[in-house]
C-alpha atoms as a PDB file:
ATOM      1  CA  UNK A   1       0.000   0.000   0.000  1.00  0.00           C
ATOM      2  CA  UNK A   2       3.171   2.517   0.540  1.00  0.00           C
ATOM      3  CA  UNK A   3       3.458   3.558  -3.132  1.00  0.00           C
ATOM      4  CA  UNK A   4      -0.766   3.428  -3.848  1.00  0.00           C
ATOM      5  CA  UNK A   5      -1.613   6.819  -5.154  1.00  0.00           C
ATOM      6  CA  UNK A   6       1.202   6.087  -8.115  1.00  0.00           C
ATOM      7  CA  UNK A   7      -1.025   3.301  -9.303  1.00  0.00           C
ATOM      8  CA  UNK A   8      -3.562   4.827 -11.033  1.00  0.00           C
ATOM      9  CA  UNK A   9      -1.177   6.633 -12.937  1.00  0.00           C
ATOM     10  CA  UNK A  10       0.918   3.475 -13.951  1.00  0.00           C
ATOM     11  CA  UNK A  11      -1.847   2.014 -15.710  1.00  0.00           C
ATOM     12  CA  UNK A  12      -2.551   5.293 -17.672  1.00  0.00           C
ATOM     13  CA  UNK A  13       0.261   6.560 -20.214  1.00  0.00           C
ATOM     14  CA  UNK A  14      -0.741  10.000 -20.863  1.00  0.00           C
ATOM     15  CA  UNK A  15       0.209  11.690 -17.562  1.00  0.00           C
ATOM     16  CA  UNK A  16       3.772   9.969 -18.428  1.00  0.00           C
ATOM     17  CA  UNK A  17       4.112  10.724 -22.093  1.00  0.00           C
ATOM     18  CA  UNK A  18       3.454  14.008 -21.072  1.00  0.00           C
ATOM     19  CA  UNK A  19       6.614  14.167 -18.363  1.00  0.00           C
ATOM     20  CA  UNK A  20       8.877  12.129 -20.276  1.00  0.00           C
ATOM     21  CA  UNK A  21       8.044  14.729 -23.753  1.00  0.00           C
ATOM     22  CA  UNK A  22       9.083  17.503 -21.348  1.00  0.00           C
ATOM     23  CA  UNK A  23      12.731  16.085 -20.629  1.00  0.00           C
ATOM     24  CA  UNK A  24      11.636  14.427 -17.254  1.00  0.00           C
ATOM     25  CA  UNK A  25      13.972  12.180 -15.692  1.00  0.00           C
ATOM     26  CA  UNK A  26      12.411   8.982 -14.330  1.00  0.00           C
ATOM     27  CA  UNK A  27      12.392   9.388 -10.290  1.00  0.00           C
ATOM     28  CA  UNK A  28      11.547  13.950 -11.101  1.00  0.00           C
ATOM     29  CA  UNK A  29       8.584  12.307 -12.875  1.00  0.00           C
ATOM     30  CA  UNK A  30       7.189  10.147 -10.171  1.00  0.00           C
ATOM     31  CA  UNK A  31       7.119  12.678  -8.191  1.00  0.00           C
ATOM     32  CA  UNK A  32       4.966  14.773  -9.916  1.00  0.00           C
ATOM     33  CA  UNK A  33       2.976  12.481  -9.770  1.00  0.00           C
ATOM     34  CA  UNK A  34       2.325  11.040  -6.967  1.00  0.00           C
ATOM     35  CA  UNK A  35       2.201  15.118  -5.839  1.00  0.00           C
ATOM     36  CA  UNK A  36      -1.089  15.744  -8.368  1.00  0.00           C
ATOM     37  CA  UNK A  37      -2.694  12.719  -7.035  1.00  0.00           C
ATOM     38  CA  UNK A  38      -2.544  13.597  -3.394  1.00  0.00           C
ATOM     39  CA  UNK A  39      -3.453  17.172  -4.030  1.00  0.00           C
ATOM     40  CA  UNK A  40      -6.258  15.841  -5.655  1.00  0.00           C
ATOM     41  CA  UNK A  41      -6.806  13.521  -2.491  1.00  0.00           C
ATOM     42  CA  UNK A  42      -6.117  16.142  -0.049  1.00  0.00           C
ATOM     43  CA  UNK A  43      -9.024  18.583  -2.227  1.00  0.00           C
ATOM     44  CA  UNK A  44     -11.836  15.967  -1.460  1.00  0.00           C
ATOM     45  CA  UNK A  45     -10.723  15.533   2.102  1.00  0.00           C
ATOM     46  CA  UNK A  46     -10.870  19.024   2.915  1.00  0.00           C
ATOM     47  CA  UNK A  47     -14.286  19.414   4.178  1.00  0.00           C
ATOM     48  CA  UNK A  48     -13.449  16.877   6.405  1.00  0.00           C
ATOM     49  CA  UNK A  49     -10.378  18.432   7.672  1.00  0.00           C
ATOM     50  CA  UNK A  50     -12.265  22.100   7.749  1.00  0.00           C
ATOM     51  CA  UNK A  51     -15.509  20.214   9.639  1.00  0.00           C
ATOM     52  CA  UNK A  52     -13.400  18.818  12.117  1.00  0.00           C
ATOM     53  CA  UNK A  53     -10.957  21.268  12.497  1.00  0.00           C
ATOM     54  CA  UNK A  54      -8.136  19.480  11.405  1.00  0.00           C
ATOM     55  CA  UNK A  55      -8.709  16.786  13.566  1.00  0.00           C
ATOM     56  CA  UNK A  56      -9.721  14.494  10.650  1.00  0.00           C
ATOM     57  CA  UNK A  57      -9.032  14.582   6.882  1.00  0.00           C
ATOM     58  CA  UNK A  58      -5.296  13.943   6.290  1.00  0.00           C
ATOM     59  CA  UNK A  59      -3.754  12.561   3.166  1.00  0.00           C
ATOM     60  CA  UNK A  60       0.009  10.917   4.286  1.00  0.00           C
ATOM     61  CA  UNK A  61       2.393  11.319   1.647  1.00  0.00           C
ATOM     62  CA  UNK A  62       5.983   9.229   2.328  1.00  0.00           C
ATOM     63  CA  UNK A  63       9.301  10.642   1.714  1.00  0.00           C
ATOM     64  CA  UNK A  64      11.387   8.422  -0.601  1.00  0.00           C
ATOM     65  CA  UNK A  65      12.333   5.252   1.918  1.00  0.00           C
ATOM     66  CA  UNK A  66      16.114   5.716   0.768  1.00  0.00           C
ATOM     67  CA  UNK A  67      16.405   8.431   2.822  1.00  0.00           C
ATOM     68  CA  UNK A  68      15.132   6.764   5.479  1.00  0.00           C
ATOM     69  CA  UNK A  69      18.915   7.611   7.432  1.00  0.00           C
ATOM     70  CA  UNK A  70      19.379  10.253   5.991  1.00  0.00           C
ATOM     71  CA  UNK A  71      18.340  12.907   8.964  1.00  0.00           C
ATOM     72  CA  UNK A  72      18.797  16.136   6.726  1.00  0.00           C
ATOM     73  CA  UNK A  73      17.604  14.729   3.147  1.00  0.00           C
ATOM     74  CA  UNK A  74      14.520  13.230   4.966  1.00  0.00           C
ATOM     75  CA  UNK A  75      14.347  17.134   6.488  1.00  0.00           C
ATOM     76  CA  UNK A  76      14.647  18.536   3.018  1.00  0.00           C
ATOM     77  CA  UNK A  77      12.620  16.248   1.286  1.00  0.00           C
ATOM     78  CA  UNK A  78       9.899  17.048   3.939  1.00  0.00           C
ATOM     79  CA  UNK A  79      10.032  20.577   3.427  1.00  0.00           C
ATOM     80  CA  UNK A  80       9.800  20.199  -0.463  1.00  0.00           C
ATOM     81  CA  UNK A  81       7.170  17.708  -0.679  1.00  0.00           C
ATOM     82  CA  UNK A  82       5.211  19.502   1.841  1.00  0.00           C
ATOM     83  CA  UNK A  83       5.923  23.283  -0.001  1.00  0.00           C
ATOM     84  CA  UNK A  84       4.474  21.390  -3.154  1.00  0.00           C
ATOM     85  CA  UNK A  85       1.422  19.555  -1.907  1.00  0.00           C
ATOM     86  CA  UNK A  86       0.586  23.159  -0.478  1.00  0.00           C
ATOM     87  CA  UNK A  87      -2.419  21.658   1.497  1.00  0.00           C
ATOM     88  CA  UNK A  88      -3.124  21.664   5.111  1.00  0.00           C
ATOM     89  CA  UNK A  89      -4.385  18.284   5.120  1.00  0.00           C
ATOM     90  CA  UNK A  90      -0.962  16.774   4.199  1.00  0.00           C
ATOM     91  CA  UNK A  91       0.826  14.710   6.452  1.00  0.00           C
ATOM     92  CA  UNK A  92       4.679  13.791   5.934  1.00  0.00           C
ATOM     93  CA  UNK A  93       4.520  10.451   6.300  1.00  0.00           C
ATOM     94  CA  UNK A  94       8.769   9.986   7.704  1.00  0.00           C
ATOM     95  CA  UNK A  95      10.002   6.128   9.066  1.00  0.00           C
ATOM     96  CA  UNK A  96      10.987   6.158  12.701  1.00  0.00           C
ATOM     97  CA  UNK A  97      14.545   5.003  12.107  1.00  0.00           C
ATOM     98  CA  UNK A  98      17.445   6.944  14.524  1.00  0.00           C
ATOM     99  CA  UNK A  99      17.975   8.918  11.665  1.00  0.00           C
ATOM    100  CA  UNK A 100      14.480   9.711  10.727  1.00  0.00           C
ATOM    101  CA  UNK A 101      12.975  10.649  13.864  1.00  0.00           C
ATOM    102  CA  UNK A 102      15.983  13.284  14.116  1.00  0.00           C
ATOM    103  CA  UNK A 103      14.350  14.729  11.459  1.00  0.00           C
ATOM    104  CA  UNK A 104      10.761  14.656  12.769  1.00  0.00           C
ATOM    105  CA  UNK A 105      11.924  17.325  15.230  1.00  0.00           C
ATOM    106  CA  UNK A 106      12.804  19.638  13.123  1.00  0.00           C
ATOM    107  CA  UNK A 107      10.099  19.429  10.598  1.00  0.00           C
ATOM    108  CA  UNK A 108       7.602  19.867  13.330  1.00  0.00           C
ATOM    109  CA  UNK A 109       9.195  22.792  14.823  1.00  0.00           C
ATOM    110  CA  UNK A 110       8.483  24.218  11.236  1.00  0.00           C
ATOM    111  CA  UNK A 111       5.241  23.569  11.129  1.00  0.00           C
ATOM    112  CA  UNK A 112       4.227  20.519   9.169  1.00  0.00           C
ATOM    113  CA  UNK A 113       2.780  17.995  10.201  1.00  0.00           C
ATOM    114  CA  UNK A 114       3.867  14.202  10.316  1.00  0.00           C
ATOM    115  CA  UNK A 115       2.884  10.924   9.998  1.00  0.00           C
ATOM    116  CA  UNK A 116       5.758   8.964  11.954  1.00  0.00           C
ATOM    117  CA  UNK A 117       5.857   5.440  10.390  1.00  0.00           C
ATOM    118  CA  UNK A 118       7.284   1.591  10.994  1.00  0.00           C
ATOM    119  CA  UNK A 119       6.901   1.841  14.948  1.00  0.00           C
ATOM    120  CA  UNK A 120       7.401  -1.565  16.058  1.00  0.00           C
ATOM    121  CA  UNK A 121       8.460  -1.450  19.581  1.00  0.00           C
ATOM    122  CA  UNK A 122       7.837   0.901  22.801  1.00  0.00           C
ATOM    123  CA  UNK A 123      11.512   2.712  23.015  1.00  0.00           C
ATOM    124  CA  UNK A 124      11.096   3.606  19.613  1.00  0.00           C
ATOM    125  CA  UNK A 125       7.555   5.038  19.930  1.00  0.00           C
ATOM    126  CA  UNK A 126       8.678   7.245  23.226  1.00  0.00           C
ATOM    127  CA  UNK A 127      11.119   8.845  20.949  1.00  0.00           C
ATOM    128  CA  UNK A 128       8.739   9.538  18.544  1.00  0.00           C
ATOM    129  CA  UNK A 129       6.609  11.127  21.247  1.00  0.00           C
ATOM    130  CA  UNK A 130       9.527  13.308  22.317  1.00  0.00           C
ATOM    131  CA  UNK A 131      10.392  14.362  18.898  1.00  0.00           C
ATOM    132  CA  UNK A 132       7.188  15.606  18.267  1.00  0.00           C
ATOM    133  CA  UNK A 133       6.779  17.509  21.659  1.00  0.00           C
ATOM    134  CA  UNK A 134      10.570  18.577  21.504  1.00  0.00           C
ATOM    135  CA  UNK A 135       9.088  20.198  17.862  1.00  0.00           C
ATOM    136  CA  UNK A 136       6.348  21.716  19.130  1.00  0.00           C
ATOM    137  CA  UNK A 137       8.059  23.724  21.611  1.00  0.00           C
ATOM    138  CA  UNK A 138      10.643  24.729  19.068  1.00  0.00           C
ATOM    139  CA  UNK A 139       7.851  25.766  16.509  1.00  0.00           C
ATOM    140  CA  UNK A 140       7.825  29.325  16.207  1.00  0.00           C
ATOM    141  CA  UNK A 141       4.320  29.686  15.594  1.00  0.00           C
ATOM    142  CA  UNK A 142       2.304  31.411  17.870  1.00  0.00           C
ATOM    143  CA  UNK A 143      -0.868  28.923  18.064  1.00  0.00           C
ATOM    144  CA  UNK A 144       0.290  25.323  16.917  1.00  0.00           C
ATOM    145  CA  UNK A 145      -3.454  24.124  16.171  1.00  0.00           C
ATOM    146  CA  UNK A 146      -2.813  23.507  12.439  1.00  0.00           C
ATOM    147  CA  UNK A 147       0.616  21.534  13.500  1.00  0.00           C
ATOM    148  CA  UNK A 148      -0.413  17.542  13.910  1.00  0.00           C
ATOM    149  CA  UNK A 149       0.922  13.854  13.931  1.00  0.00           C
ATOM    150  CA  UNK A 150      -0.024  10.493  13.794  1.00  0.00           C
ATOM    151  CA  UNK A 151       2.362   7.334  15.136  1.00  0.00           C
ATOM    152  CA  UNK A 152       1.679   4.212  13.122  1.00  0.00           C
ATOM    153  CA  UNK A 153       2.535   1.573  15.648  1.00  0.00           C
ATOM    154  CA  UNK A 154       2.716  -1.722  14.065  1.00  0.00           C
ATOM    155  CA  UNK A 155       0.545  -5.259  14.903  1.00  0.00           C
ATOM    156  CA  UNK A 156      -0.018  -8.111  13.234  1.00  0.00           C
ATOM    157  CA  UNK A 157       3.515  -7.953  12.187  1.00  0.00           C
ATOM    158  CA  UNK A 158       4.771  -7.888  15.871  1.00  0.00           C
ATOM    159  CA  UNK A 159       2.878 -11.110  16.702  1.00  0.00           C
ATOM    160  CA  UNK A 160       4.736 -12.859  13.315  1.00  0.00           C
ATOM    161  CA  UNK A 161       7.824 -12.702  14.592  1.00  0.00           C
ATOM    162  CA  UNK A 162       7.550 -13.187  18.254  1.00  0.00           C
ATOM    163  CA  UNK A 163       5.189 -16.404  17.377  1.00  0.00           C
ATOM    164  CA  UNK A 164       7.926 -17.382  15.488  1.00  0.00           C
ATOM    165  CA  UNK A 165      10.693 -16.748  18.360  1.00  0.00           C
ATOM    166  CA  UNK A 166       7.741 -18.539  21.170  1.00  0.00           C
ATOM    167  CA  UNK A 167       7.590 -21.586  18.579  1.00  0.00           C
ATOM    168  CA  UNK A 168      11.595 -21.623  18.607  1.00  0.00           C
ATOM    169  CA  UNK A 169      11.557 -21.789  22.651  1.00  0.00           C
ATOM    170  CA  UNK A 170       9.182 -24.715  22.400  1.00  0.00           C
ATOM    171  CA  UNK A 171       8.161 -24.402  26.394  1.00  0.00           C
ATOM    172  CA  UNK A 172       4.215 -24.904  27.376  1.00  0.00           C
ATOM    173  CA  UNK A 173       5.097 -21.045  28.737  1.00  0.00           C
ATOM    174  CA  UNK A 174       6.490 -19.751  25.690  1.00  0.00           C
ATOM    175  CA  UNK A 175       3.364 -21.355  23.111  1.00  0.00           C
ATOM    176  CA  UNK A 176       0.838 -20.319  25.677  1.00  0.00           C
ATOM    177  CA  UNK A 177       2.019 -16.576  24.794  1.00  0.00           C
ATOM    178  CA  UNK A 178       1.676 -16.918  21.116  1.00  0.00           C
ATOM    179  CA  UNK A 179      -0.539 -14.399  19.534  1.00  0.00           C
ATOM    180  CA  UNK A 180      -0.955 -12.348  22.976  1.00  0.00           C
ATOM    181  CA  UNK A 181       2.664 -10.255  22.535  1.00  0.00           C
ATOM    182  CA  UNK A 182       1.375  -7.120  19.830  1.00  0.00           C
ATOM    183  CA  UNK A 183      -1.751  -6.574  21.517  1.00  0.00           C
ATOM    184  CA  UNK A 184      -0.303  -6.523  25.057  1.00  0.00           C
ATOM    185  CA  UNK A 185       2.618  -3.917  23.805  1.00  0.00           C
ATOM    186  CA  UNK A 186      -0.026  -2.022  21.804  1.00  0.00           C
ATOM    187  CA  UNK A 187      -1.790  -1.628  25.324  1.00  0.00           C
ATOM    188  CA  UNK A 188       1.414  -0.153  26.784  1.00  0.00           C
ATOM    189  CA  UNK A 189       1.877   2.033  24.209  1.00  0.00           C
ATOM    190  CA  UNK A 190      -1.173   3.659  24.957  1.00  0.00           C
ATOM    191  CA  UNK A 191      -0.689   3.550  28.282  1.00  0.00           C
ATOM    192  CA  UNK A 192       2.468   5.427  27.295  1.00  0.00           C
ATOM    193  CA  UNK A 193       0.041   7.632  25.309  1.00  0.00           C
ATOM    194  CA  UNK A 194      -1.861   8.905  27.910  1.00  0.00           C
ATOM    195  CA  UNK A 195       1.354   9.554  30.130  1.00  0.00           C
ATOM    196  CA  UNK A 196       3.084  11.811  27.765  1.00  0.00           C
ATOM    197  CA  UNK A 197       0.198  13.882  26.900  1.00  0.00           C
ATOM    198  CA  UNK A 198      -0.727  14.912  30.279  1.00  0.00           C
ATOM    199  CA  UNK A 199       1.313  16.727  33.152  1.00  0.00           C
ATOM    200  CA  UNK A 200       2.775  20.253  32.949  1.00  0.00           C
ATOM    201  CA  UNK A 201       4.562  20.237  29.672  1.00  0.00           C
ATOM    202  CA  UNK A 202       2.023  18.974  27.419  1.00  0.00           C
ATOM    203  CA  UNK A 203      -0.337  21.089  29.460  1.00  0.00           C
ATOM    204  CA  UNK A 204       2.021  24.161  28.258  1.00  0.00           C
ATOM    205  CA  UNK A 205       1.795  23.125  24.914  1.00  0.00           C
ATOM    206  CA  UNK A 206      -2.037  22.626  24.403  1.00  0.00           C
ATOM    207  CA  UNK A 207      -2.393  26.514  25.729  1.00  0.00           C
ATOM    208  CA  UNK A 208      -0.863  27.416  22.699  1.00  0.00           C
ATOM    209  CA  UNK A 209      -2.692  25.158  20.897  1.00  0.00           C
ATOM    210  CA  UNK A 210      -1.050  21.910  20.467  1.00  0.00           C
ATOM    211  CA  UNK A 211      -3.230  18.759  19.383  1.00  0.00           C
ATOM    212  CA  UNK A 212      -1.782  15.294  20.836  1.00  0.00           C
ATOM    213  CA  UNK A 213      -0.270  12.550  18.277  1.00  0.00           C
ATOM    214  CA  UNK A 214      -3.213  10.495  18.030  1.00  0.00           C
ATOM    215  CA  UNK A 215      -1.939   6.944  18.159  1.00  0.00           C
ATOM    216  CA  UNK A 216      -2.698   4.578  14.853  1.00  0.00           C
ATOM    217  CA  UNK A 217      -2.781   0.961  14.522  1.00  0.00           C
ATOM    218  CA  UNK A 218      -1.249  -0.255  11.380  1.00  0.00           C
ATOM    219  CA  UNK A 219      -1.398  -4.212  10.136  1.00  0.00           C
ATOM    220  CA  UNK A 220      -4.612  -4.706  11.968  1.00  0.00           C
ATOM    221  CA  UNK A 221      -4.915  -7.496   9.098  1.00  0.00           C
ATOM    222  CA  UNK A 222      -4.874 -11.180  10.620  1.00  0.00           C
ATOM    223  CA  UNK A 223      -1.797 -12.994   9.359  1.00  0.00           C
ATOM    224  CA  UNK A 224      -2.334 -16.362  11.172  1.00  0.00           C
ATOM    225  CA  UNK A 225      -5.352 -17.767   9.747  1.00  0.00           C
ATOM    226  CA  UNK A 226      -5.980 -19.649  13.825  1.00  0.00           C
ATOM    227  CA  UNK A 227      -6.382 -16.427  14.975  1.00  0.00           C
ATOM    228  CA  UNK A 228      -9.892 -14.519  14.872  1.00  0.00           C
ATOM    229  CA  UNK A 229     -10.373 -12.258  11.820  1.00  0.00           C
ATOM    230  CA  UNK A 230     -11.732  -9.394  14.003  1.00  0.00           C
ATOM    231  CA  UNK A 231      -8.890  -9.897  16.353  1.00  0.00           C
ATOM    232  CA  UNK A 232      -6.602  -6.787  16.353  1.00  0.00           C
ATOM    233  CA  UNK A 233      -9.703  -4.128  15.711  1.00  0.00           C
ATOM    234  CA  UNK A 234     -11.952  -5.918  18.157  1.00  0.00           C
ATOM    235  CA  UNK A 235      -8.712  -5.408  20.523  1.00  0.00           C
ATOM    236  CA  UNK A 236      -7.603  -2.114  20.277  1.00  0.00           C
ATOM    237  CA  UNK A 237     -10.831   0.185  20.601  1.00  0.00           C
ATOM    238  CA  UNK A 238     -10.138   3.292  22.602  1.00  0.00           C
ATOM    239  CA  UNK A 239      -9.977   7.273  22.591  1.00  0.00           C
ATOM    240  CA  UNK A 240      -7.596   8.971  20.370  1.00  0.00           C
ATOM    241  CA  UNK A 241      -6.782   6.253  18.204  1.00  0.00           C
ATOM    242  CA  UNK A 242      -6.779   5.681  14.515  1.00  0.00           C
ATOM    243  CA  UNK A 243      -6.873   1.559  13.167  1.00  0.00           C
ATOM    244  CA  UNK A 244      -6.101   1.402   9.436  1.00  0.00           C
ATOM    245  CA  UNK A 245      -8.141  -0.994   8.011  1.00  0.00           C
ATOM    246  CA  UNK A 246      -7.370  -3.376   5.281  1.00  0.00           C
ATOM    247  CA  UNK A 247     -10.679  -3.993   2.942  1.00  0.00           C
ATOM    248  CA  UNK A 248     -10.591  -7.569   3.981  1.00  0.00           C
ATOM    249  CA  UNK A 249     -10.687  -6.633   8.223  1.00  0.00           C
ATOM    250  CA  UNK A 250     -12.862  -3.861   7.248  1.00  0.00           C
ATOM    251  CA  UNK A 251     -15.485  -6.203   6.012  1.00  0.00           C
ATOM    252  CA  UNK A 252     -14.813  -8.712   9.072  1.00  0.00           C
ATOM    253  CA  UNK A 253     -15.489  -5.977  11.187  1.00  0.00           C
ATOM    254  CA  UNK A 254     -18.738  -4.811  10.370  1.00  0.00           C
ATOM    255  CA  UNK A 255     -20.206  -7.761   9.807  1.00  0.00           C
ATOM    256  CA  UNK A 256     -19.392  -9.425  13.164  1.00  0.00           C
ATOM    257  CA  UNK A 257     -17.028  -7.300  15.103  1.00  0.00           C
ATOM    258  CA  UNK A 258     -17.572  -5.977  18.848  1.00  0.00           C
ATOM    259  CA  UNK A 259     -17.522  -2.080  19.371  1.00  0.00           C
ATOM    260  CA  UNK A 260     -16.628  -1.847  22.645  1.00  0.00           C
ATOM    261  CA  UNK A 261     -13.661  -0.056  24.596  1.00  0.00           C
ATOM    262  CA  UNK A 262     -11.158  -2.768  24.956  1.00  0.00           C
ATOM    263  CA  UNK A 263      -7.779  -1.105  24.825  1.00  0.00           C
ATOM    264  CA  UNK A 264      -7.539  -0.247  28.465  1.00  0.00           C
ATOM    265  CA  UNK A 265      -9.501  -2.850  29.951  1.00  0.00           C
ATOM    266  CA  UNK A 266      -6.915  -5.353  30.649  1.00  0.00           C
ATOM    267  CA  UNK A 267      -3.557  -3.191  31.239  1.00  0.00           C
ATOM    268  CA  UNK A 268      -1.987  -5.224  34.756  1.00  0.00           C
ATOM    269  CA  UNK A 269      -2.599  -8.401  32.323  1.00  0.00           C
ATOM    270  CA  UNK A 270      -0.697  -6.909  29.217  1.00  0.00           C
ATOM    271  CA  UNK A 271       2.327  -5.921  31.436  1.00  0.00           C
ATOM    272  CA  UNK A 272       2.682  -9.355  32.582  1.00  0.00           C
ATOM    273  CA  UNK A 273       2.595 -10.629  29.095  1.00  0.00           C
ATOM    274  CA  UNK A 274       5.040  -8.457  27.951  1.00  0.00           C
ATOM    275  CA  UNK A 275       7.153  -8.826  31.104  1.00  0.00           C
ATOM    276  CA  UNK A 276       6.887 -13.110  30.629  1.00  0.00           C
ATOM    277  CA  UNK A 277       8.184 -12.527  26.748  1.00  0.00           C
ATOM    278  CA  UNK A 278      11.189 -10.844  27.957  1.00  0.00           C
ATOM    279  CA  UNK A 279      11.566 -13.257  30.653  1.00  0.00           C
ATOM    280  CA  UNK A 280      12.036 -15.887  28.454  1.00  0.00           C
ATOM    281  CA  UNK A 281      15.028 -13.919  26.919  1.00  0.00           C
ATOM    282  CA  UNK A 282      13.361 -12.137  23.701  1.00  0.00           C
ATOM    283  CA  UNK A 283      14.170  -8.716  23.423  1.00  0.00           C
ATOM    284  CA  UNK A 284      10.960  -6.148  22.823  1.00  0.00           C
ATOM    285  CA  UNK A 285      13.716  -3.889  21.276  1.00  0.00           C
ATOM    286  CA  UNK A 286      15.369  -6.246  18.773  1.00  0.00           C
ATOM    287  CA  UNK A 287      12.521  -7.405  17.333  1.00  0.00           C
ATOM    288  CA  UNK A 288      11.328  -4.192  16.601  1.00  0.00           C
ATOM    289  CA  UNK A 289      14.851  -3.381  14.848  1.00  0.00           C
ATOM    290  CA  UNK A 290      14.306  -6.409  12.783  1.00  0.00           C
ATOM    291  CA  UNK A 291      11.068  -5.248  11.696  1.00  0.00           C
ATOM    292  CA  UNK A 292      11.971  -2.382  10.771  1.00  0.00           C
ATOM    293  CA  UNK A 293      14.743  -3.467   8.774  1.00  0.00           C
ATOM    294  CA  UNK A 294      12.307  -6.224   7.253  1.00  0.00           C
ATOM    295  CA  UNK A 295       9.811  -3.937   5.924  1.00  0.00           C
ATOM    296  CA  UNK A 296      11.961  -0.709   5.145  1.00  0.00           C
ATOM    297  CA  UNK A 297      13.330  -2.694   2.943  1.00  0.00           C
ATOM    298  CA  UNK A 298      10.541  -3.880   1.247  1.00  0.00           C
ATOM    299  CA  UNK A 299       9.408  -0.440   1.092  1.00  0.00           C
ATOM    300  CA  UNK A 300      12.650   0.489  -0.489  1.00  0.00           C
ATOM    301  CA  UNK A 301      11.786  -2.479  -3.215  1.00  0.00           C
ATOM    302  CA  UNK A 302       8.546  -1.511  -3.802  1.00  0.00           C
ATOM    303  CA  UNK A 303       9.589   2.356  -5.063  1.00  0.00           C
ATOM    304  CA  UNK A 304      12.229   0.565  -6.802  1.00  0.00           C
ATOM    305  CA  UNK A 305       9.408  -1.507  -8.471  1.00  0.00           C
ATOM    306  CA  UNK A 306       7.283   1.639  -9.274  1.00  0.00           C
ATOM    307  CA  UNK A 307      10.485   3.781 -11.061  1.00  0.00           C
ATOM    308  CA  UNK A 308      11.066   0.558 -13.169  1.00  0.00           C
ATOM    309  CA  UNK A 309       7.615   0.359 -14.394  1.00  0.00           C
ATOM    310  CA  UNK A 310       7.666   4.234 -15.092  1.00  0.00           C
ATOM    311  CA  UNK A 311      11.436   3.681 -17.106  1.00  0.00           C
ATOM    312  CA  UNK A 312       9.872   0.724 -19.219  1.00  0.00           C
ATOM    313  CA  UNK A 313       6.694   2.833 -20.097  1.00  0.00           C
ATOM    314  CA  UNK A 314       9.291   6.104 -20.873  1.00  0.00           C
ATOM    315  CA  UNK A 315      11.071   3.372 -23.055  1.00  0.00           C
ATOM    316  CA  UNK A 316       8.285   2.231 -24.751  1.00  0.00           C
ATOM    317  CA  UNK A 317       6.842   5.758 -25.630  1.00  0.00           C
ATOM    318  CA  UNK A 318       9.928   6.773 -27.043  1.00  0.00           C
ATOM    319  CA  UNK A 319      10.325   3.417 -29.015  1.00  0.00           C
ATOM    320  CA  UNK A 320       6.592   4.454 -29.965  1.00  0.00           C
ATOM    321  CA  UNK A 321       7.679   8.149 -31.122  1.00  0.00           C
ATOM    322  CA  UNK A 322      10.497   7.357 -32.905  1.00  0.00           C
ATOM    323  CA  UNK A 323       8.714   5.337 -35.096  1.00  0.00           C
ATOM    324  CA  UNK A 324       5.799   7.329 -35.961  1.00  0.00           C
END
């Protein structure tokens, strides 16, 4: 899904003949693109954004994932993208690598807003947290309502690769935690949540206007067919959150999912989950770096993928023109 509003474009020729006619290289071209079809995105989402005063309605739009630690060309690229979208509904969507989320700082603190991506683990998302408060209070804007964020923290994904390390261990303790480690975390994180947007700093903040990082759940899809389908969603219901939902959990949902406020009903038993998983000698914080290695990389393939397909289609028009 990380390179979707390119698609429609890939399968149409004329918005690339066009590019390639006016002496566009390849990667300059995709991004042209993919920046008219998220200003058109961000045009039919404005209402929304207006209605709810900014609260709702944002279009993410990543920065290439080979900067990904690259601290000042994610910074720049930021800046550009955002300067070219020219929409207040856009979001910077920036991967929280070391690298990256030095850069989240300092984008804030000028004003745009971010969508902080590939969170996989609870250190990582803390820092995230701090970068975007550390921005706010750098921000010289006098109100920072229009200023917002959004931390993807990661699910189904988590529960892959710790199944996989439980299965490994082979103990009756270690299987009977399979499938209970991303929820539990994701419970802590917005236990974290609520922590970090309270006291006297954040309190500081919100008088000048500040709106909290709203937490969002990404890979709510269920990847082990044993578990439920509803699963994740059904799980992790609760105030300022966001769950992106695949079409397939989507339609598992609302035909026999359970609205109810789970995500804070069962904190005391999520610690001790997460507490028994390190116990047994897996480490919360290396998984998450092997996640995010795993699919930054396949981000990295997919835009890859996408320039390819644009260079064969530039080929093929030229092959076309030159023989006409």
């Amino acid at each position: 899904y990380f390179f979707l509003g390119i698609i429609y474009y890939l399968f149409d020729l004329q918005p690339t003949r066009e590019l390639v006619e006016a002496g566009k290289d390849i990667e300059s071209a995709y991004w042209e693109l993919v920046v008219k079809d998220i200003q058109d995105t961000c045009k039919l989402l404005e209402p929304i954004y207006n209605e709810t005063d900014g609260e709702d309605g944002h279009v993410s739009l990543a920065v290439s994932p080979k900067l990904a630690n690259d601290t000042k060309g994610t910074i720049e690229a930021a800046k550009w993208l955002h300067n070219m979208v020219g929409s207040p509904c856009v979001y910077m969507k920036i991967p929280a690598t070391d690298e990256s989320i030095s850069s989240m700082k300092e984008v804030i603190s000028l004003g745009i807003s971010v969508n902080a991506t590939l969170i996989f683990c609870l250190p990582k998302y803390e820092a995230v947290i701090d970068a975007y408060l550390d921005g706010l209070e750098s921000c010289g804007m006098t109100h920072l309502s229009k200023v917002s964020s959004a931390a993807a923290f990661y699910i189904s994904r988590v529960d892959v690769t710790l199944d996989k390390k439980l299965e490994q261990i082979g103990t009756t303790e270690a299987l009977d935690l399979k499938g209970k480690g991303a929820v539990a975390q994701a419970v802590l994180a917005y236990q974290l949540y609520q922590k970090k947007f309270s006291g006297p700093r954040w309190e500081r903040l919100e008088n000048r206007g500040a709106k909290k990082q709203r937490l969002m759940w990404a890979s709510t899809n269920v990847k082990n067919p044993s578990y439920p389908d509803t699963f994740y969603v059904n799980s992790l219901i609760g105030p300022d959150t966001i769950s992106t939902l695949p079409v397939q959990a989507l339609q598992a949902f609302m035909d026999h999912g359970i609205l109810s406020r789970t995500l804070d009903a069962k904190v005391s038993e999520a610690q001790d989950i997460y507490n028994a998983i390190e116990k047994l000698g897996i480490d919360w914080s290396s998984v998450g770096s092997e996640l995010e290695h795993e699919v930054l990389d396949s981000f990295t393939k997919s835009f890859d993928n996408v320039l390819e397909c644009m260079q064969k289609k530039a080929m093929n028009i030229y092959s076309f023109q030159k023989h006409v």
